[in-house]
C-alpha atoms as a PDB file:
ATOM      1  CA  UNK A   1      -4.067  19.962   9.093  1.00  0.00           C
ATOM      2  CA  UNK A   2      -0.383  19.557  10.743  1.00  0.00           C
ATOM      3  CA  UNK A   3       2.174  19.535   8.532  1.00  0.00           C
ATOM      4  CA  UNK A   4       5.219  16.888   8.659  1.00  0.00           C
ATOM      5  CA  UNK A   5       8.976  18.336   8.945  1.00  0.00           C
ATOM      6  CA  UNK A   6      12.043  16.422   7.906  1.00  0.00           C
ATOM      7  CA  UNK A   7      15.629  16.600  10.287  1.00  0.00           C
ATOM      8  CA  UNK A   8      17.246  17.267   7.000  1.00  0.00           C
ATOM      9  CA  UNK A   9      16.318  18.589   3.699  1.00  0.00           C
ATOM     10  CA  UNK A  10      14.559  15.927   1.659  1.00  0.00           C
ATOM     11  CA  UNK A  11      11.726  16.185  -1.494  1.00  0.00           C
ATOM     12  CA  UNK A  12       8.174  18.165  -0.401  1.00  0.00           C
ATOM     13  CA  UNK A  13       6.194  15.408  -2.398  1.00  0.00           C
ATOM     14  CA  UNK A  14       7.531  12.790   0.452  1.00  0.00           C
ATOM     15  CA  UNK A  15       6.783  15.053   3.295  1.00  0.00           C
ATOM     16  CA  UNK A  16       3.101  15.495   1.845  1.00  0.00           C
ATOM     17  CA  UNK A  17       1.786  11.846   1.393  1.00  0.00           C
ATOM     18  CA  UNK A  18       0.253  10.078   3.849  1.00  0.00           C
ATOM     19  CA  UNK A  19      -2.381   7.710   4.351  1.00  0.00           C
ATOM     20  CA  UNK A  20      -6.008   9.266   5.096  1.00  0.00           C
ATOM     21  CA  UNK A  21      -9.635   6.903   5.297  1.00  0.00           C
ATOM     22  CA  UNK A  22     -12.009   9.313   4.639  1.00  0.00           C
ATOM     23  CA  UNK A  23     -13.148   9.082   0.974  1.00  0.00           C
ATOM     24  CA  UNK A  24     -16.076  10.533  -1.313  1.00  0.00           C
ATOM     25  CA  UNK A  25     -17.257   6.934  -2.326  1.00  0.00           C
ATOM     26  CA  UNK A  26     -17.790   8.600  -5.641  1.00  0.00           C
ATOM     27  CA  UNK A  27     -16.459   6.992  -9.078  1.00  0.00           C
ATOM     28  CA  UNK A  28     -13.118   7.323 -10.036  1.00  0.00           C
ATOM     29  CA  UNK A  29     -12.534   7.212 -14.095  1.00  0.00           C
ATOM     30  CA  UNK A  30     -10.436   4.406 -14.332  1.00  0.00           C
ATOM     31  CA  UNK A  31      -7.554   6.303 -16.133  1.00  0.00           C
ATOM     32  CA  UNK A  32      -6.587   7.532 -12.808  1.00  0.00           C
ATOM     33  CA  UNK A  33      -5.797   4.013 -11.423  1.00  0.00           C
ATOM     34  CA  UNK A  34      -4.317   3.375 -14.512  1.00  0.00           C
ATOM     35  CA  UNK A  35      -1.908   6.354 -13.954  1.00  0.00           C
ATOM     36  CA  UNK A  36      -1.722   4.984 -10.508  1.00  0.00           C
ATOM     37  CA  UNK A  37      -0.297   1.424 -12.043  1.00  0.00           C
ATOM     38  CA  UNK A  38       1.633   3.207 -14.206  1.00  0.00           C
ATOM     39  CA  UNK A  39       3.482   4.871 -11.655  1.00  0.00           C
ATOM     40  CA  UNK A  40       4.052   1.610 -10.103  1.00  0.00           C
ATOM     41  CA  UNK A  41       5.264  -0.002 -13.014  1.00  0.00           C
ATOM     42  CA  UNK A  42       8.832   2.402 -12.642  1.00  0.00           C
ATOM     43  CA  UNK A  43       9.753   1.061  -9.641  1.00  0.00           C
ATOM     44  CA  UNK A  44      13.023  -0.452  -9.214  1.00  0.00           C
ATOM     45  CA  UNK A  45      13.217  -4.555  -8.858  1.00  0.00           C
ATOM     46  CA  UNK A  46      15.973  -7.244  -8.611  1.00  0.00           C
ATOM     47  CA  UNK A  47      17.463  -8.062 -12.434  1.00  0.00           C
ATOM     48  CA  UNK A  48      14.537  -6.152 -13.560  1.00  0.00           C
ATOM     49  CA  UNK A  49      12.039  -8.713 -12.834  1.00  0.00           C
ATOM     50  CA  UNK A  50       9.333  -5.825 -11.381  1.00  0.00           C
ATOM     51  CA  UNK A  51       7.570  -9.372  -9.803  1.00  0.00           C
ATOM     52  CA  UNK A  52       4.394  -7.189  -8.578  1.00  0.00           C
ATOM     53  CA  UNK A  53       0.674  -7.951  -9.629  1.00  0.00           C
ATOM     54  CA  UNK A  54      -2.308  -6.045  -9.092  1.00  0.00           C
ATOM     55  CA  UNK A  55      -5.840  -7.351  -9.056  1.00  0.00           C
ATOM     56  CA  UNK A  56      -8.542  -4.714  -8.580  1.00  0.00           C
ATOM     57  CA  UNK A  57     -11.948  -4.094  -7.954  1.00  0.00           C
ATOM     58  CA  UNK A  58     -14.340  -1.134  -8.661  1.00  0.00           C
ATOM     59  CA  UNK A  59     -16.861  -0.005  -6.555  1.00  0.00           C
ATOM     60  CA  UNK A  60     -20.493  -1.054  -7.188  1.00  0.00           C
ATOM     61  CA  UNK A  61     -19.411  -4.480  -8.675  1.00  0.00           C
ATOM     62  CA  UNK A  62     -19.481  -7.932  -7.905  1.00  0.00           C
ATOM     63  CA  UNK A  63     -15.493  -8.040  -7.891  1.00  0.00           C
ATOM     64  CA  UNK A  64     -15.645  -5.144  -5.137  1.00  0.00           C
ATOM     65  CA  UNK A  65     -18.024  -7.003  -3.380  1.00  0.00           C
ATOM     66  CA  UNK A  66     -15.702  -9.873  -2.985  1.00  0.00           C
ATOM     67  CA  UNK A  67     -12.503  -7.828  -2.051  1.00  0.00           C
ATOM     68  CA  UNK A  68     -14.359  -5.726   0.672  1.00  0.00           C
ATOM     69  CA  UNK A  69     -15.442  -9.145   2.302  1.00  0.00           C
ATOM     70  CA  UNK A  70     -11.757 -10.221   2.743  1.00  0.00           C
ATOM     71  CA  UNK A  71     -11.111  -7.049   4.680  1.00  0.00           C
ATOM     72  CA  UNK A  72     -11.701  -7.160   8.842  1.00  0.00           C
ATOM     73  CA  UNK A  73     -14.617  -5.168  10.692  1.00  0.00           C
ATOM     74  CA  UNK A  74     -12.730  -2.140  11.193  1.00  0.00           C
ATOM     75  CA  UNK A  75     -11.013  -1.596   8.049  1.00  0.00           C
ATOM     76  CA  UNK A  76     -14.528  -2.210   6.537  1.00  0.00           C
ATOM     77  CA  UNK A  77     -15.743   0.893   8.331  1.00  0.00           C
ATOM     78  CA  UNK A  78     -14.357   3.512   6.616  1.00  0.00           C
ATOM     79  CA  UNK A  79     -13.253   1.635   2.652  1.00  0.00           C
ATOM     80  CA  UNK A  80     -16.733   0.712   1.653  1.00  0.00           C
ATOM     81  CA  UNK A  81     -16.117   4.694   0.881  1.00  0.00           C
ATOM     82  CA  UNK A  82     -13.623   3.687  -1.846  1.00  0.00           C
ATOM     83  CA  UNK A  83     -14.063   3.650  -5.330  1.00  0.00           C
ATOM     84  CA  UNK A  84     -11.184   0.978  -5.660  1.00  0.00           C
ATOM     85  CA  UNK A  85      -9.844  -1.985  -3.772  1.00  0.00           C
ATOM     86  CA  UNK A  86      -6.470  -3.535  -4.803  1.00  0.00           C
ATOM     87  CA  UNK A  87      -4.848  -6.458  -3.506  1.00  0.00           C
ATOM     88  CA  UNK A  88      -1.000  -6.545  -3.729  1.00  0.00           C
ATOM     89  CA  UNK A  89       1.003  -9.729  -5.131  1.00  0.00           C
ATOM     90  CA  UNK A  90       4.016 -10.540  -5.597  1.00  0.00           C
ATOM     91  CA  UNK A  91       5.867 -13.360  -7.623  1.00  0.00           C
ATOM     92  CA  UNK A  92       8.169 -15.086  -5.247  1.00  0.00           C
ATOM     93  CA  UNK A  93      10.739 -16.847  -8.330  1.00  0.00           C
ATOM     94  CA  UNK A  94      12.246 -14.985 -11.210  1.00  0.00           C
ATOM     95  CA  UNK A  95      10.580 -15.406 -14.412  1.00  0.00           C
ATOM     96  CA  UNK A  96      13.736 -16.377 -16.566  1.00  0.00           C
ATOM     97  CA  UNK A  97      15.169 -19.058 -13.921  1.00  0.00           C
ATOM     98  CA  UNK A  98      12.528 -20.138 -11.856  1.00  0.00           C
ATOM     99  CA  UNK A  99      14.446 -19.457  -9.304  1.00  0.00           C
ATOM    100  CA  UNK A 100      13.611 -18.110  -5.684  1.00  0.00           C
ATOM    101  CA  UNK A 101      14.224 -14.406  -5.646  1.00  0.00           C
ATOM    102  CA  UNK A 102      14.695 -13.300  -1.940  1.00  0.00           C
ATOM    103  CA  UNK A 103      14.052  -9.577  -2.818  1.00  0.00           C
ATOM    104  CA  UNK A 104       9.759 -10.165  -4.177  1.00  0.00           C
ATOM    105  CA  UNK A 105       8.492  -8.699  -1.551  1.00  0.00           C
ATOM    106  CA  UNK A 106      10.822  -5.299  -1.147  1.00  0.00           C
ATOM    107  CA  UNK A 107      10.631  -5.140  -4.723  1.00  0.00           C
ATOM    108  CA  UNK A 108       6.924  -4.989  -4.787  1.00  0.00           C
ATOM    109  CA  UNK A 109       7.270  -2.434  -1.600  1.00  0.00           C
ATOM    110  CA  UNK A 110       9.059   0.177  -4.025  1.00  0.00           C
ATOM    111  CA  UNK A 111       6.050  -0.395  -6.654  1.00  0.00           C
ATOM    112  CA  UNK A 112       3.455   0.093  -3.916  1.00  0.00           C
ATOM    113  CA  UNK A 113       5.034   2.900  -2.738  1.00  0.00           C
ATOM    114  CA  UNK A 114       5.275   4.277  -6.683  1.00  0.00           C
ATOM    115  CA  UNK A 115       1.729   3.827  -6.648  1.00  0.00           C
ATOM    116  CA  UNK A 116       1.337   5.610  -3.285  1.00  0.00           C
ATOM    117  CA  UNK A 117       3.307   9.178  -4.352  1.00  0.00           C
ATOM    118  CA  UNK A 118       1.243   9.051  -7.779  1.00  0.00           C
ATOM    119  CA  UNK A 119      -2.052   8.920  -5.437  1.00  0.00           C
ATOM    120  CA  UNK A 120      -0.691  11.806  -2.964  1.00  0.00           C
ATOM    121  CA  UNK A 121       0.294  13.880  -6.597  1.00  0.00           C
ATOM    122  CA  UNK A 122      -3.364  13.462  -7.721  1.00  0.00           C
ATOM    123  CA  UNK A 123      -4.553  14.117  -4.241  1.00  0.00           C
ATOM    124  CA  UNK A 124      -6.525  11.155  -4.028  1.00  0.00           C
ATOM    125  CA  UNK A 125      -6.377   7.990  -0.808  1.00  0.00           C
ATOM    126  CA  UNK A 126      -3.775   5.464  -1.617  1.00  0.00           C
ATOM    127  CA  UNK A 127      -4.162   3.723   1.987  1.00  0.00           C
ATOM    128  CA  UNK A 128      -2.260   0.125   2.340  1.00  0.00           C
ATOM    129  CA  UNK A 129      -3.753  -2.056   4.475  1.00  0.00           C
ATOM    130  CA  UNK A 130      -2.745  -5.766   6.509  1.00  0.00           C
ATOM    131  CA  UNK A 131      -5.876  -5.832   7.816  1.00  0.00           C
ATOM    132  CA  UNK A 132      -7.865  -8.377   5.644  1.00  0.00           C
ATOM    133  CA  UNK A 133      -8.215 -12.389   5.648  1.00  0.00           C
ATOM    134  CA  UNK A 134      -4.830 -13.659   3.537  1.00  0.00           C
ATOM    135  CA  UNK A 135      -5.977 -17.075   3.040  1.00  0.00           C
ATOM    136  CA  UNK A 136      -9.558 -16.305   2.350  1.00  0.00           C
ATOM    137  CA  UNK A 137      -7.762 -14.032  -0.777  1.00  0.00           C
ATOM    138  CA  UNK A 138      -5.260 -16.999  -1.987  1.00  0.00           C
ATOM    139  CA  UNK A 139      -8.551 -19.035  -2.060  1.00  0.00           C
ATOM    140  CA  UNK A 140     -11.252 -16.155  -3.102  1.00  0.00           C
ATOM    141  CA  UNK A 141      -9.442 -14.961  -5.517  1.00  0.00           C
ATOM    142  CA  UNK A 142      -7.526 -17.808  -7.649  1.00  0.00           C
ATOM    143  CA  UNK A 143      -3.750 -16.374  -6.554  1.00  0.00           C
ATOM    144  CA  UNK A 144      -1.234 -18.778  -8.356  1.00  0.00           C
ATOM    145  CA  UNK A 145       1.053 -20.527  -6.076  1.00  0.00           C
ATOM    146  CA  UNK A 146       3.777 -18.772  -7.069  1.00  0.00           C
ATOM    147  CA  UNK A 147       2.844 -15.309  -5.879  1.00  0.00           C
ATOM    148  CA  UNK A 148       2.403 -14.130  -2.304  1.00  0.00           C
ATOM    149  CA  UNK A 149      -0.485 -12.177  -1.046  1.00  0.00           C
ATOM    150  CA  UNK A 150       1.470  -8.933   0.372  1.00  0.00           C
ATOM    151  CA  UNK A 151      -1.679  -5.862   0.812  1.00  0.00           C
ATOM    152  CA  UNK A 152      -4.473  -4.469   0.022  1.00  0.00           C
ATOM    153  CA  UNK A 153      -5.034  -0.831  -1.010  1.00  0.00           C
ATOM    154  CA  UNK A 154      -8.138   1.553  -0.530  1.00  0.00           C
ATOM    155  CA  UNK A 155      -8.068   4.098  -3.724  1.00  0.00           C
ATOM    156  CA  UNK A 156     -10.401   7.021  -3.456  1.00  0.00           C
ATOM    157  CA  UNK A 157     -11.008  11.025  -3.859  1.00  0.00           C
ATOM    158  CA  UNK A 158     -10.202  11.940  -0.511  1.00  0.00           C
ATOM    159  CA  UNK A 159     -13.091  13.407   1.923  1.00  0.00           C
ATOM    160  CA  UNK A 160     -13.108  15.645   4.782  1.00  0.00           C
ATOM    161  CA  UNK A 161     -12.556  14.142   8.086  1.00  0.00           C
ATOM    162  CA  UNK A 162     -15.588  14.707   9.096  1.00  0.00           C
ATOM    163  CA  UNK A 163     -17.404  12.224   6.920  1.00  0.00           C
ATOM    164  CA  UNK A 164     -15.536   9.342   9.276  1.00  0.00           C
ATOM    165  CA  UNK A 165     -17.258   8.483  12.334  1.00  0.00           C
ATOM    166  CA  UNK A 166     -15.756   9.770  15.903  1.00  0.00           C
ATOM    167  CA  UNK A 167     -13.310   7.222  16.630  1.00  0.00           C
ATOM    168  CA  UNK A 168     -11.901   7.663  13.424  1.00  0.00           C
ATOM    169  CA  UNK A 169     -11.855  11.057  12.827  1.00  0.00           C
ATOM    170  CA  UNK A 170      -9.229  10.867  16.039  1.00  0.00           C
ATOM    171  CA  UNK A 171      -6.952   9.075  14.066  1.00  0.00           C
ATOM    172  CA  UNK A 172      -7.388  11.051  10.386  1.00  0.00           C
ATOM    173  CA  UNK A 173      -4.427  13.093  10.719  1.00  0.00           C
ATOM    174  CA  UNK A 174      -0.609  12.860   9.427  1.00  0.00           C
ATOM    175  CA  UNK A 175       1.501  10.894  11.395  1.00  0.00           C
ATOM    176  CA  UNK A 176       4.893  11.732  12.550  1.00  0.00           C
ATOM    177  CA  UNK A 177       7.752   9.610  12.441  1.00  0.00           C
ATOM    178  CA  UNK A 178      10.952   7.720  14.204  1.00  0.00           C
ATOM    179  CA  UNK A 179      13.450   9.742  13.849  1.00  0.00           C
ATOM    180  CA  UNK A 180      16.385   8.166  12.029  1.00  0.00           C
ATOM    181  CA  UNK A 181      18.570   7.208  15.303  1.00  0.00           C
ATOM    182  CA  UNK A 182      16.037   4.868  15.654  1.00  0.00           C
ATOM    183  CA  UNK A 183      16.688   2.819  12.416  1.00  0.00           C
ATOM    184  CA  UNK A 184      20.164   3.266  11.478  1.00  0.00           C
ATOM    185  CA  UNK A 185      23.463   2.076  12.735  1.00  0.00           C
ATOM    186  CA  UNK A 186      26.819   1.660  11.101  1.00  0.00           C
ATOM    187  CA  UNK A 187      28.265  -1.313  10.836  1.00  0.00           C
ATOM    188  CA  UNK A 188      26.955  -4.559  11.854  1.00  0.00           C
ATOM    189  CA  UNK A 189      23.058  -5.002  14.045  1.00  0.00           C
ATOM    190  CA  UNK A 190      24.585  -5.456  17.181  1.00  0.00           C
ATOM    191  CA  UNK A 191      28.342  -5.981  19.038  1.00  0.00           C
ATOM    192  CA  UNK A 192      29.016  -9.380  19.153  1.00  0.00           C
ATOM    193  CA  UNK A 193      29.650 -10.999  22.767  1.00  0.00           C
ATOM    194  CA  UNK A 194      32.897 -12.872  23.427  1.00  0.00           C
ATOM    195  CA  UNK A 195      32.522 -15.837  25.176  1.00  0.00           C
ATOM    196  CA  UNK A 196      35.159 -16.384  28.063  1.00  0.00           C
END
């Protein structure tokens, strides 16, 4: 397996997670994912309002049954393999003012990505998905008006690759990334024309 390498010196534990599909499908105690939660529950959030909600689903239940449906053919494929399925809200006012807080979803972002580092620690899948019906899960699943569907999450004791089919086993392997040129700038987006 190739190994990721950062420009400049940054924390191994970043450099090692990444987001594999091939799980065990076998059970996973559920005071894992509850260290997993835990994890998220540190994360930083505007005025401390930590606005994320998790529902979950264990394999062999009804409730898994219902997540898996929500998720698209392909995605299907390979999590039916994991042992949990989450699905990532977020409360779009603060609690104390009822007030819209424009931060929900980047909040909810650093719990997810709590949650993602405890996974990589434990050396299980944490593997965040878009690829599921949204409005099926506001309906499906009773979400309050006031939250936002944001992800869903694949939890699972990782497998070799070569329990994936072919076309997946392509794409099992760590990604490399932008490099930071690509995403920074000083100063504002973009010069700003004059009109003459």
């Amino acid at each position: 397996m190739a190994k990721r390498h950062s420009n400049y010196p940054i924390a191994s534990y970043l450099l090692r997670r990444w987001s594999p599909r091939s799980m065990t499908s076998e059970d996973l105690d559920e005071r894992v994912l509850m260290e997993l939660f835990e994890a998220a529950r540190f994360a930083p959030s505007s005025y401390n309002e930590q606005p994320w909600f998790f529902l979950y689903a264990k394999r062999n239940t009804p409730q898994f049954d219902l997540f898996f449906s929500l998720l698209v053919d392909f995605n299907q494929s390979w999590a039916k393999n994991a042992s949990y399925l989450l699905v990532v809200l977020s409360r779009k006012t603060f609690r104390k003012t009822g007030e819209y807080s424009p931060t929900h979803s980047f909040d909810t972002g650093s719990a997810w990505e709590n949650l993602a580092l405890q996974g990589s620690k434990l050396k299980l899948v944490a593997h965040g998905m878009s690829g599921f019906d949204y409005t099926k899960a506001y309906t499906v699943l009773n979400v309050p008006e006031d939250f936002q569907v944001e992800a869903m999450i694949a939890i699972g004791k990782k497998a070799p690759k070569k329990a994936l089919i072919k076309e997946l086993r392509i794409k099992e392997k760590i990604s490399d990334r932008e490099p930071i040129t690509n995403f920074i700038r000083e100063g504002a987006f973009a010069p700003k024309t004059v009109a003459l």
